[in-house]
Structures are given as C-alpha cells and as structure tokens.
N, C-alpha and C. Protein backbone atom coordinates (compact mmCIF):
# COMPACT_ATOMS: atom_id res chain seq x y z
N UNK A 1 3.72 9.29 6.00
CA UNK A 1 3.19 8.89 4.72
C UNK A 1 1.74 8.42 4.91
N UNK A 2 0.81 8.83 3.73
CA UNK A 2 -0.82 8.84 4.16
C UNK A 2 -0.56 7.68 3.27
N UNK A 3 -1.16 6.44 3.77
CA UNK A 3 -1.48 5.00 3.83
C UNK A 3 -3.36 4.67 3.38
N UNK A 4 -3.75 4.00 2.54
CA UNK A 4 -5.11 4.17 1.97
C UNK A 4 -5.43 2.55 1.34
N UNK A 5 -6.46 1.57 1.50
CA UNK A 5 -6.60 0.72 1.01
C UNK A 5 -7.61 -0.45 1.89
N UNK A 6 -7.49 -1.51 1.72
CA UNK A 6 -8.19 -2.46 1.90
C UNK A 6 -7.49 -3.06 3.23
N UNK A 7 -8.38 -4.00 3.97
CA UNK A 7 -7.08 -5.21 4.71
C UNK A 7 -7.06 -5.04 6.26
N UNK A 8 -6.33 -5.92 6.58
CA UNK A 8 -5.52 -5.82 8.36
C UNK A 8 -4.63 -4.24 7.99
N UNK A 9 -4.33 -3.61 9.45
CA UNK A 9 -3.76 -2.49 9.19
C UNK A 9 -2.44 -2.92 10.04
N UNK A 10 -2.58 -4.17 10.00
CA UNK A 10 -1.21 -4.70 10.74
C UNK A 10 -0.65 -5.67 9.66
N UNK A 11 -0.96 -5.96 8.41
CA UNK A 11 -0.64 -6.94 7.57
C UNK A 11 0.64 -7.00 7.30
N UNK A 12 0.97 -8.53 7.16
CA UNK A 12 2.16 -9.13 6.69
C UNK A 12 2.54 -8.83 5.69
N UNK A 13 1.42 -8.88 4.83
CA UNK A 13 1.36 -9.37 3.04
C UNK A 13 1.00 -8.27 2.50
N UNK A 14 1.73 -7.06 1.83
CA UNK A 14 0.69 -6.11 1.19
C UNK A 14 1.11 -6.30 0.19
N UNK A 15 -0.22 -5.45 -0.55
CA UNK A 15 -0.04 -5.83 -2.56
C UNK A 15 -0.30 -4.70 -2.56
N UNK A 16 0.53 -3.90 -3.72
CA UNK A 16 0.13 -2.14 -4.04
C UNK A 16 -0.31 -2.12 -5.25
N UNK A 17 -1.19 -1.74 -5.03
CA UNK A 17 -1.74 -1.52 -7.04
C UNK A 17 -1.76 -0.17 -7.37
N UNK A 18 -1.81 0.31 -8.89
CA UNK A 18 -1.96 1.96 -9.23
C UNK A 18 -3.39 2.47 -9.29
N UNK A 19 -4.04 1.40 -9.23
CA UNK A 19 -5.25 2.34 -9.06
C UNK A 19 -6.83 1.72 -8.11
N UNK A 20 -7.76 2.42 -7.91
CA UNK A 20 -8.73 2.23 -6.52
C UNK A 20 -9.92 1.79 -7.18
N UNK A 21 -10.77 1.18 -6.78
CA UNK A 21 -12.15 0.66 -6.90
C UNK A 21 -12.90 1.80 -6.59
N UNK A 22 -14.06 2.26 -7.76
CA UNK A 22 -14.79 3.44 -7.06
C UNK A 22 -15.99 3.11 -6.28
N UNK A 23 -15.51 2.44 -4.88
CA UNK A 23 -16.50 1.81 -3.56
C UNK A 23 -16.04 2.00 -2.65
N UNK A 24 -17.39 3.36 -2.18
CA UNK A 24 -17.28 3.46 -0.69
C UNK A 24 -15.73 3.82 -0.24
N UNK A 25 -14.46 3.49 -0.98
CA UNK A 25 -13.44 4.12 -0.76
C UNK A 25 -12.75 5.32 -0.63
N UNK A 26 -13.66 6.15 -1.56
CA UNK A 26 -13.04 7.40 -2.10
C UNK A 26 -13.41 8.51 -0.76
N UNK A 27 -14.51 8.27 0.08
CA UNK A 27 -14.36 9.19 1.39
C UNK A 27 -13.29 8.83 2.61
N UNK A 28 -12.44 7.66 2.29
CA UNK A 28 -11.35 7.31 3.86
C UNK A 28 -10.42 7.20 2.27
N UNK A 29 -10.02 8.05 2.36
CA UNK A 29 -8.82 8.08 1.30
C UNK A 29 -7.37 7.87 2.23
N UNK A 30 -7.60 8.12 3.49
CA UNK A 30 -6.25 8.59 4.61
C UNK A 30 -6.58 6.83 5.06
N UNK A 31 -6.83 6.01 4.97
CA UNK A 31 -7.35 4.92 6.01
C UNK A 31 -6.92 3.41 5.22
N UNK A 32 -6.33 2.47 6.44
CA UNK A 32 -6.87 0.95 5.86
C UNK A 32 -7.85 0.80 6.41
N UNK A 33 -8.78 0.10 5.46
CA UNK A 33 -10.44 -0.78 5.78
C UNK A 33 -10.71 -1.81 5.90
N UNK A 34 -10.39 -2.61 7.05
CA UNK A 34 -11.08 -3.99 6.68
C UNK A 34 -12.32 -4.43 5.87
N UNK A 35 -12.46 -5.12 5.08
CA UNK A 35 -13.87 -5.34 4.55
C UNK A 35 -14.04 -6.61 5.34
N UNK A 36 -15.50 -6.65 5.28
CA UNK A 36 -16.58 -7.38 6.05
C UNK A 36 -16.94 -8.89 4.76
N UNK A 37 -17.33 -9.35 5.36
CA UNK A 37 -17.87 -10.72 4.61
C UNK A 37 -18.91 -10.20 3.59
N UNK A 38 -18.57 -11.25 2.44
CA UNK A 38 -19.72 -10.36 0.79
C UNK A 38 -19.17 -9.16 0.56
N UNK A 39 -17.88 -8.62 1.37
CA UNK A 39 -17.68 -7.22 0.62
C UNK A 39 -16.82 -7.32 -0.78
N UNK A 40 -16.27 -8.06 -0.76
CA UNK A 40 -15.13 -8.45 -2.25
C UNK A 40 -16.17 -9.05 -3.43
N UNK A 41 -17.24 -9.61 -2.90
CA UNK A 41 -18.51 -9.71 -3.65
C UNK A 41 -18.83 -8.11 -4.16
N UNK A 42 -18.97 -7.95 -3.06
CA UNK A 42 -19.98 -6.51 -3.43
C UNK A 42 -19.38 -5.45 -4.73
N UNK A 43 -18.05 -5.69 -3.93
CA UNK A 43 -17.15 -4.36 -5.21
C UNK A 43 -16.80 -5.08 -6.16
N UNK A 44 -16.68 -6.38 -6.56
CA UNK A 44 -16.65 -7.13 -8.06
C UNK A 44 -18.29 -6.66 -8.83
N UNK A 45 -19.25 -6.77 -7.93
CA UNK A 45 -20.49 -6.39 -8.63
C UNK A 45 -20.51 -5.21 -9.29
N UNK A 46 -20.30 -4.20 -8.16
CA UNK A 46 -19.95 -2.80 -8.19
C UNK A 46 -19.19 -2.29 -9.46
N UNK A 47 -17.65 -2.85 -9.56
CA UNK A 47 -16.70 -1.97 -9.91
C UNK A 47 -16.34 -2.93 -11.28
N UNK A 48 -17.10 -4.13 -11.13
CA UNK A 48 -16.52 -4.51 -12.84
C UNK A 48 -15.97 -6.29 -12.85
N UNK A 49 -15.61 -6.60 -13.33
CA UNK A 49 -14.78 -7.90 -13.91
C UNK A 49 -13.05 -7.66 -13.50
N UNK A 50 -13.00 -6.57 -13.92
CA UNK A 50 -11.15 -6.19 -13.34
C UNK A 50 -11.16 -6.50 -11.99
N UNK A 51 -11.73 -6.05 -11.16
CA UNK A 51 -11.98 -6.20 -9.64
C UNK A 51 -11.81 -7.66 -8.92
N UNK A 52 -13.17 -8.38 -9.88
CA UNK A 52 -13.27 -9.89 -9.31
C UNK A 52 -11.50 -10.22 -9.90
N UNK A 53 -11.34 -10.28 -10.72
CA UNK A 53 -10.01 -10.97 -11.39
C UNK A 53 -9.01 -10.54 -9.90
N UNK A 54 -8.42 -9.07 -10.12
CA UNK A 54 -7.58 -8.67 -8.76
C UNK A 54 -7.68 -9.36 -7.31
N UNK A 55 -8.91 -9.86 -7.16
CA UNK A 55 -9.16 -10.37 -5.92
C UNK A 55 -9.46 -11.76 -5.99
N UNK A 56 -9.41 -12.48 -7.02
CA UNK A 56 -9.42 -13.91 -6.86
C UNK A 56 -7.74 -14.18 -7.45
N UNK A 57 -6.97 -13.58 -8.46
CA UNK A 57 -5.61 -13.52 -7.97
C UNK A 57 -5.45 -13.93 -6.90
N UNK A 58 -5.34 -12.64 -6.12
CA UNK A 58 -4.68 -12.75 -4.54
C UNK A 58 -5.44 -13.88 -3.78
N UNK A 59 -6.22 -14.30 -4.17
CA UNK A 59 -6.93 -15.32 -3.10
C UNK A 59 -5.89 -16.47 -3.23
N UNK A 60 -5.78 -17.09 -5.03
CA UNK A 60 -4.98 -17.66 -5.47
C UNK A 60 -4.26 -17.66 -4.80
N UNK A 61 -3.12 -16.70 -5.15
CA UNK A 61 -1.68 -16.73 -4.73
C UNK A 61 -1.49 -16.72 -3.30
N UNK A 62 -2.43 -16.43 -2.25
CA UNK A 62 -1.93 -16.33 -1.22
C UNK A 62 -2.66 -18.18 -0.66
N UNK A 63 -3.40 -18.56 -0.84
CA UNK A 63 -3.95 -20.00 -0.72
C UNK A 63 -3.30 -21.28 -1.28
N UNK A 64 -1.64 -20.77 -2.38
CA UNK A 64 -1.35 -21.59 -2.45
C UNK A 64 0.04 -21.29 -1.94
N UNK A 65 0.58 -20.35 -1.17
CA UNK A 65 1.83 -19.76 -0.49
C UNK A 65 0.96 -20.01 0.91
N UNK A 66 0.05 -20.32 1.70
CA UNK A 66 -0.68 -20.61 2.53
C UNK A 66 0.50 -21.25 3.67
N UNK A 67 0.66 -19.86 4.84
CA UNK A 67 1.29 -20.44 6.11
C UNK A 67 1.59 -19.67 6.91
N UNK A 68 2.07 -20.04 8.07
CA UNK A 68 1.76 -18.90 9.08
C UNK A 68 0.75 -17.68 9.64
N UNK A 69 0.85 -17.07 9.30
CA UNK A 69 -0.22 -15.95 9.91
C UNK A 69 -1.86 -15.80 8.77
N UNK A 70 -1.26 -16.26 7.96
CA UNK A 70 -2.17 -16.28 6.61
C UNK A 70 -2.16 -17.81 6.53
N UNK A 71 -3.59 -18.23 7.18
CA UNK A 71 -3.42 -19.67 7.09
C UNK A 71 -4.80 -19.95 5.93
N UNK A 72 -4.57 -20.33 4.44
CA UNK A 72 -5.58 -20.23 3.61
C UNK A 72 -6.07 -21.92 3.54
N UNK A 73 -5.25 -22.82 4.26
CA UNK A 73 -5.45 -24.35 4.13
C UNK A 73 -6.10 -24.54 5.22
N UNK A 74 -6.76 -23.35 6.39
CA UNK A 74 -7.98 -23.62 6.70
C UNK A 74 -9.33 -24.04 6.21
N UNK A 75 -9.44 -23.32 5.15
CA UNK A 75 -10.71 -23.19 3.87
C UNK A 75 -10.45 -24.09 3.08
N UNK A 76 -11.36 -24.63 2.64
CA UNK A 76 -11.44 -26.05 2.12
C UNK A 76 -10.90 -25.51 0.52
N UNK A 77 -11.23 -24.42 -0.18
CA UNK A 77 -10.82 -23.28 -1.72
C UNK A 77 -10.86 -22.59 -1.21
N UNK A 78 -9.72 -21.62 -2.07
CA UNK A 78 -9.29 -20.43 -2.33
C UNK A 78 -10.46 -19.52 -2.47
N UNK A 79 -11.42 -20.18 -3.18
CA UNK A 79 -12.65 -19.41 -3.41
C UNK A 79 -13.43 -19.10 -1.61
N UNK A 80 -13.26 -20.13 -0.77
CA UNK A 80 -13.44 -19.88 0.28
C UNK A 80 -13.00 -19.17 1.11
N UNK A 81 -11.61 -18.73 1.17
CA UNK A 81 -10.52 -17.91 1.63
C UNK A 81 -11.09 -16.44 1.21
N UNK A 82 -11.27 -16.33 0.12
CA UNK A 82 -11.39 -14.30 -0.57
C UNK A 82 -12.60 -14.21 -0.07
N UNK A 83 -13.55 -15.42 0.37
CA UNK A 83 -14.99 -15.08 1.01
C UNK A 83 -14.94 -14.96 2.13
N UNK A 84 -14.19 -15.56 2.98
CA UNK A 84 -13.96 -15.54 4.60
C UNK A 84 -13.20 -14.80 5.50
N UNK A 85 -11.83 -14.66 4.85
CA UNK A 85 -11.28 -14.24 5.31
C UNK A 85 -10.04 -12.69 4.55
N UNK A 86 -9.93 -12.68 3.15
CA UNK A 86 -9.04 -11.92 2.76
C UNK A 86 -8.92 -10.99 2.50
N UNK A 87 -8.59 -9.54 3.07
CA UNK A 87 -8.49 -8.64 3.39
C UNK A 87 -9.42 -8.04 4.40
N UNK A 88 -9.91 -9.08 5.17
CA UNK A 88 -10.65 -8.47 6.33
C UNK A 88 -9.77 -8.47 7.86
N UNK A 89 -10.33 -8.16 8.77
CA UNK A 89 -9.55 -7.98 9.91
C UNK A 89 -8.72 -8.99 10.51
N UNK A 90 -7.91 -9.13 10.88
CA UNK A 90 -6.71 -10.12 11.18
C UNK A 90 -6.37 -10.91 10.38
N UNK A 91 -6.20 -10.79 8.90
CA UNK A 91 -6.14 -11.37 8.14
C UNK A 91 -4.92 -11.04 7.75
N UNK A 92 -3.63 -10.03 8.29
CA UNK A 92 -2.74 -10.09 7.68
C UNK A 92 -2.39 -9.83 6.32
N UNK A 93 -3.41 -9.33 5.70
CA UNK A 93 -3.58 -8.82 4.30
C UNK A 93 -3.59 -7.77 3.76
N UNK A 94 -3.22 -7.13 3.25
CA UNK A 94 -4.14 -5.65 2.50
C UNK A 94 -3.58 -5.41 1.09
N UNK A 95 -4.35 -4.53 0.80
CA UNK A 95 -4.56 -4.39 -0.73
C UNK A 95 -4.02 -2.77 -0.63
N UNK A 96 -3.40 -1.87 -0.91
CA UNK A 96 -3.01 -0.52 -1.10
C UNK A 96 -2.82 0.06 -2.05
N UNK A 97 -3.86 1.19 -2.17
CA UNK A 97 -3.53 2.13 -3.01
C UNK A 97 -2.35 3.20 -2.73
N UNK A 98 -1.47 3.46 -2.38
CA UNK A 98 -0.50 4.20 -1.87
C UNK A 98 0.81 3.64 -2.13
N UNK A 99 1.79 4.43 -2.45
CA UNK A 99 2.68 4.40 -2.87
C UNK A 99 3.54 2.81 -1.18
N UNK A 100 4.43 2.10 -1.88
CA UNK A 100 4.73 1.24 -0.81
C UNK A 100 5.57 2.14 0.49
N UNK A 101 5.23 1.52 1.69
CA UNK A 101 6.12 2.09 3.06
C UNK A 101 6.95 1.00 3.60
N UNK A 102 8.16 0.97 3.33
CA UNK A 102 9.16 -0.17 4.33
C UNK A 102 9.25 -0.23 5.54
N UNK A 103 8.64 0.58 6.03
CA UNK A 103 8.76 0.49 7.77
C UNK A 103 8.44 -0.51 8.60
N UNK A 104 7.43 -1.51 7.95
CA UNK A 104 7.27 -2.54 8.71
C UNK A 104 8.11 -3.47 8.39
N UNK A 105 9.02 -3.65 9.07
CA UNK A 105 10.26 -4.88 8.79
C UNK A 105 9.61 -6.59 8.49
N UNK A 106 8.55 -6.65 8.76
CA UNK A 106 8.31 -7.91 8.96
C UNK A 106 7.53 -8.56 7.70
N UNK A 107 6.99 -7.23 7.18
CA UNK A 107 6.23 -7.41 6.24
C UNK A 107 6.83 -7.61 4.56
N UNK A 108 5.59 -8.34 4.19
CA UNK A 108 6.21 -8.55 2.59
C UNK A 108 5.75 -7.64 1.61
N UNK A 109 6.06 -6.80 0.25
CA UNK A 109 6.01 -5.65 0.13
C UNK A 109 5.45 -6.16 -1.61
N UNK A 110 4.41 -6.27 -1.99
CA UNK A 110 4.07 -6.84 -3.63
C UNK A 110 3.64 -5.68 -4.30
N UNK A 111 4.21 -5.19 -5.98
CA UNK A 111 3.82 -3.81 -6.33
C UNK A 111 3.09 -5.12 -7.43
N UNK A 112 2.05 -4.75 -7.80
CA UNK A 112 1.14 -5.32 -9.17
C UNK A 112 1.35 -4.58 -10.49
N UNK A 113 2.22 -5.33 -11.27
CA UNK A 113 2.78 -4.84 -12.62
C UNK A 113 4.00 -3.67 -12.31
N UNK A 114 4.41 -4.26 -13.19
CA UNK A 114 5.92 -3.29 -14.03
C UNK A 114 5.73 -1.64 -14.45
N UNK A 115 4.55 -1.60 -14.83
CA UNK A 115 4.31 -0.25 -15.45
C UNK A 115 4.18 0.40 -14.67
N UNK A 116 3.64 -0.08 -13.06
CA UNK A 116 2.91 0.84 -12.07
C UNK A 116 4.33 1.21 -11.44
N UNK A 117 5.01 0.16 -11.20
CA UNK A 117 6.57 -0.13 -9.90
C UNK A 117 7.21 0.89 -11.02
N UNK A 118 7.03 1.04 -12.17
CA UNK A 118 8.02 2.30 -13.00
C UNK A 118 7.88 3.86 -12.30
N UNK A 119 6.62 3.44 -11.83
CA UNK A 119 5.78 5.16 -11.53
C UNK A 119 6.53 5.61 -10.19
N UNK A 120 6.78 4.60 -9.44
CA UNK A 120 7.35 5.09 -8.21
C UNK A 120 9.14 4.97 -8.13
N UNK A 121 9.42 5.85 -6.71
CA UNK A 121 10.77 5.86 -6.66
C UNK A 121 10.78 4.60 -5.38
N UNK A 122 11.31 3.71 -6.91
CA UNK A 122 11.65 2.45 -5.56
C UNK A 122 13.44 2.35 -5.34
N UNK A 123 13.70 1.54 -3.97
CA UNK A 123 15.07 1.42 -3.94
C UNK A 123 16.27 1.34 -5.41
N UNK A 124 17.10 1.44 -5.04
CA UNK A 124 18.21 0.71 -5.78
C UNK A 124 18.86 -0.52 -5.91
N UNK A 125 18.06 -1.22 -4.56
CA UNK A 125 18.88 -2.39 -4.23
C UNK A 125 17.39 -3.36 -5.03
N UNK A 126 16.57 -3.11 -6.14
CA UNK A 126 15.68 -4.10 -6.32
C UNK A 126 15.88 -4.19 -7.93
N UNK A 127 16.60 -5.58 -7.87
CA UNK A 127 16.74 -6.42 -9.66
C UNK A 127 16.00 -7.08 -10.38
N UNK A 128 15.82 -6.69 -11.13
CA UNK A 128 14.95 -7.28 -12.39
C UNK A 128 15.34 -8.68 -12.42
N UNK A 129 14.25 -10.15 -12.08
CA UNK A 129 14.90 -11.63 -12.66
C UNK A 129 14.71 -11.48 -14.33
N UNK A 130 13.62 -10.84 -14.85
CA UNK A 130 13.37 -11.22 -15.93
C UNK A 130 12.22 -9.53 -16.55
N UNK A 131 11.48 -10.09 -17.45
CA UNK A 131 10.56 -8.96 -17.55
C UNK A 131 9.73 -8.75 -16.93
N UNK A 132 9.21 -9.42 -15.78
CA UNK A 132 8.02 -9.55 -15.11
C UNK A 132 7.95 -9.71 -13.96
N UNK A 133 9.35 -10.31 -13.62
CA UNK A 133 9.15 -10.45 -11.67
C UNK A 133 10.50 -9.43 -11.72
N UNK A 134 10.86 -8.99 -10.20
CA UNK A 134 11.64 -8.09 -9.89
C UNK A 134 11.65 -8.45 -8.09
N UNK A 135 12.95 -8.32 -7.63
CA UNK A 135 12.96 -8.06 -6.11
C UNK A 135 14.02 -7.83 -5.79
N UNK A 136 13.82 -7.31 -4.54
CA UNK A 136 14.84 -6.43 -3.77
C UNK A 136 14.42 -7.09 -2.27
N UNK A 137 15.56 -8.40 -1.74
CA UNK A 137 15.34 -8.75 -0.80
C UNK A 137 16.08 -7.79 0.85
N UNK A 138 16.48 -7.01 0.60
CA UNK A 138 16.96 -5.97 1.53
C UNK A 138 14.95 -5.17 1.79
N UNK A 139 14.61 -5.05 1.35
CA UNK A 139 12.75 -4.37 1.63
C UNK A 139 12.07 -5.12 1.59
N UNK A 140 12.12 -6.55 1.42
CA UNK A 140 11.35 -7.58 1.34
C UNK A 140 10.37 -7.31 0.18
N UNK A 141 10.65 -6.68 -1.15
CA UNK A 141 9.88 -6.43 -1.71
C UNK A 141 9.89 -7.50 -3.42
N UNK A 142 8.80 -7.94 -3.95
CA UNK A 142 8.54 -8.12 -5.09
C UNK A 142 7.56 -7.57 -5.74
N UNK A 143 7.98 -6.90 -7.23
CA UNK A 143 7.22 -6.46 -8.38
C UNK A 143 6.66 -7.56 -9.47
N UNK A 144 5.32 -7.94 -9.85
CA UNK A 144 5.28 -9.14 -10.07
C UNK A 144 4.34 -8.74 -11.09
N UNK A 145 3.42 -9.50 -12.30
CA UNK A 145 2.93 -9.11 -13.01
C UNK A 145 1.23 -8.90 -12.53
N UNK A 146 0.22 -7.60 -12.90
CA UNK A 146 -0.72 -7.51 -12.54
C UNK A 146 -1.69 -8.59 -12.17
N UNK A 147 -2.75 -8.74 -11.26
CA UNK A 147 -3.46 -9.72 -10.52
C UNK A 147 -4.51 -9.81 -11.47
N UNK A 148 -4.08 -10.38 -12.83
CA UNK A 148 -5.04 -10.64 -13.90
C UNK A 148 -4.75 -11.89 -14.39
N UNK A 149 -5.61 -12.75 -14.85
CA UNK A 149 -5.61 -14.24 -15.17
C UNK A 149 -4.50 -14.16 -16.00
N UNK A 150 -4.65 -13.33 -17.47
CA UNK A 150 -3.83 -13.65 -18.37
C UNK A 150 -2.22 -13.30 -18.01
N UNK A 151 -2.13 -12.19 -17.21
CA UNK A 151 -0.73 -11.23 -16.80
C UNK A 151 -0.22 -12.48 -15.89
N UNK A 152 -0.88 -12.74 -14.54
CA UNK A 152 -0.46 -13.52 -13.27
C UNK A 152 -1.22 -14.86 -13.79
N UNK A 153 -0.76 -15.65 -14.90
CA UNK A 153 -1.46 -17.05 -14.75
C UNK A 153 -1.34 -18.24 -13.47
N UNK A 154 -1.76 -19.03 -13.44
CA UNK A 154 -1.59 -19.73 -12.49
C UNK A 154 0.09 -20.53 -12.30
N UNK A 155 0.52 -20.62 -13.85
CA UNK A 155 2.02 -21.12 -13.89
C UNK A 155 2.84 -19.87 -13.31
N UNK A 156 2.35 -18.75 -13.22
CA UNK A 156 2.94 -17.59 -12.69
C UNK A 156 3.17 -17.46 -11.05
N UNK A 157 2.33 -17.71 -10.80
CA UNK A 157 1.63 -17.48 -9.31
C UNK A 157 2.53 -18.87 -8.72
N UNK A 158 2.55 -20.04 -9.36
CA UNK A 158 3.41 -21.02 -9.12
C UNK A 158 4.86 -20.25 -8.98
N UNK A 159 5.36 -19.58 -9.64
CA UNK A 159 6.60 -19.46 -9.90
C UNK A 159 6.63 -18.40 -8.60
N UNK A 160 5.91 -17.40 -8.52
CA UNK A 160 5.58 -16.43 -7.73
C UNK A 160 5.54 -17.28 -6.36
N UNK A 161 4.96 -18.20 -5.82
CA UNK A 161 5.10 -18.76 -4.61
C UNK A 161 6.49 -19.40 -4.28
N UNK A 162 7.02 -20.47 -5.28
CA UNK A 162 8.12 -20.56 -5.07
C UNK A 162 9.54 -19.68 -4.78
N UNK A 163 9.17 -18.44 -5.96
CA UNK A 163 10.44 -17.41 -5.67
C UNK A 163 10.46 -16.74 -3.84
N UNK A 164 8.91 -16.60 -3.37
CA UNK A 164 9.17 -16.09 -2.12
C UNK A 164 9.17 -16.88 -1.21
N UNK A 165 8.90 -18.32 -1.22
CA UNK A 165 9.55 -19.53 -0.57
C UNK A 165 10.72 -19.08 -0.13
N UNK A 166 11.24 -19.60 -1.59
CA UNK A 166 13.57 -19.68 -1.45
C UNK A 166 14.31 -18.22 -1.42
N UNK A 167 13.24 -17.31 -1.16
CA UNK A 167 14.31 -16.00 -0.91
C UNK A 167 13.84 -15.62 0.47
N UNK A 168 12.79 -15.49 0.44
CA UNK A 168 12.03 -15.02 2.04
C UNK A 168 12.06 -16.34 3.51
N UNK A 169 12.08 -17.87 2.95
CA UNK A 169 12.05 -18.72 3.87
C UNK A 169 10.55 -18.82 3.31
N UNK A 170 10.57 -20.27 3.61
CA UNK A 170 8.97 -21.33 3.83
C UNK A 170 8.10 -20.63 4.54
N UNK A 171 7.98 -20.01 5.58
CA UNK A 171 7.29 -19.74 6.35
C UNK A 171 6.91 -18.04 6.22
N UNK A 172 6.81 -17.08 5.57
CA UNK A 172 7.84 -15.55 5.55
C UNK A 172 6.69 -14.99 6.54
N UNK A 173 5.51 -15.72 7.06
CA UNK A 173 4.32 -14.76 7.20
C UNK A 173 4.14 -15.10 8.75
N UNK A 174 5.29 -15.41 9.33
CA UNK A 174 4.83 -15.51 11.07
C UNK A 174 4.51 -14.35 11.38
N UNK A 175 3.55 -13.75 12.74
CA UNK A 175 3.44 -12.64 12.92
C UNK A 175 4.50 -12.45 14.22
C-alpha cells in the first residue's frame, strides 16, 4: 500500500484526512515527509486558513493527550509544540493522505470526519459512540470529527482525549 503525507515515518499517532495541501507535496505523492521548523507556518500561508485550523487542532489535541513518545508538556503551548516539534522527524506524528494501514500494531489510527471514514472500506469491528466519534479498538482506530475549531471544539478534543485515555490506556504512545 502507497503511503503519502506529512510526519515521523515511524509514527505512533496518525491522523488521515481526505484531502492534501497543494505544497511542495504533490511531487512525493509515494512518501512520508518530515517537515522542518516554519514549515506548518509556511503551508498555512500557502494553502489557506483550513490548513492553519487542521494543524493547530492536532497541536491541540495531541498537547493535551501529551505522553510518552509524544511528549507536548515539554513546550511551554501547544502553539509551541506545532512550531517545534509536530509532524517533524521523531515526532511520532503524521498527518496522511492515504487511505489508513493497520500494520503497525502499536500505532493509533485517527480518520478526520465521518464523511471521509464513509469513503473508505474500514473494518467491521468499528462502532459508532454517537454521530461524531466512532472506534474500533481491535485497529486501534478512531473516526472523530474534522480538525476544525467549530467540528473538533475544544470540549471535543476534551472528550477526544479522554475516550483514548480509557480505551487505549493513559499512556497509548510508548514507542
């Protein structure tokens, strides 16, 4: 399976979204990329307001689920975390455009929105809690609402840290 996106290419934590930033991506279509420091800057400049939102989400959510291999309570903010360290190299992170791969057992498996997780053929073993979150703890996977302020609010992202707390364990991100 051809694998394409942002991040560690060893990451714990992936988030799959349905669609790509048009930066510098579209020639390693086959590839994960670490980005470099100012690059999550660069493609919010680049690619729009949708972009910054998607990537200060995940800064969010992963800075306040902050442990183990993804240590975001290094950085004094979250805002410091998506600048330093998130989706760049050993960061245990990535962002994917590509349909999700279970093969890495260790890893945690996030599809961004309902509409997109419709598009693909996901397991059988993954239940709907409600209209908006979904998981299937046999793939370690959750479907959760898009990495947009209004979709993923912060009472969301709350709920979202807690659910993979008490299903995955406190810790889910040792390497």
């Amino acid at each position: 399976m051809s694998v394409a996106g942002f991040g560690d290419s060893n990451a714990l934590f992936k988030v799959y979204i349905g669609n790509r930033p048009s930066y510098k991506i579209e020639s390693q279509t086959q590839s994960i990329r670490p980005l470099k420091t100012r690059e999550i800057y660069d493609i919010g400049q680049a690619c729009g307001n949708g972009w910054r939102k998607v990537f200060n989400v995940y800064a969010k959510l992963l800075y306040a689920l902050s442990c183990g291999a993804i240590n975001g309570h290094s950085y004094q903010s979250w805002q410091q975390y998506r600048d330093n360290a998130l989706l760049q190299e050993s960061s245990a992170t990535a962002l994917l455009f590509s349909a999700p791969d279970f093969t890495h057992a260790n890893a945690l498996h996030m599809i961004m929105g309902r509409t997109y997780a419709n598009t693909l053929s996901l397991p059988p073993s993954l239940v709907w809690l409600n209209k908006e979150f979904a998981i299937d703890k046999i793939n370690r996977l959750i479907v959760c609402p898009y990495f947009d302020y209004r979709q993923l609010s912060n009472h969301k992202i709350i709920f979202l840290v807690d659910l993979i707390k008490q299903e995955f364990g406190a810790c889910l991100l040792e390497p």
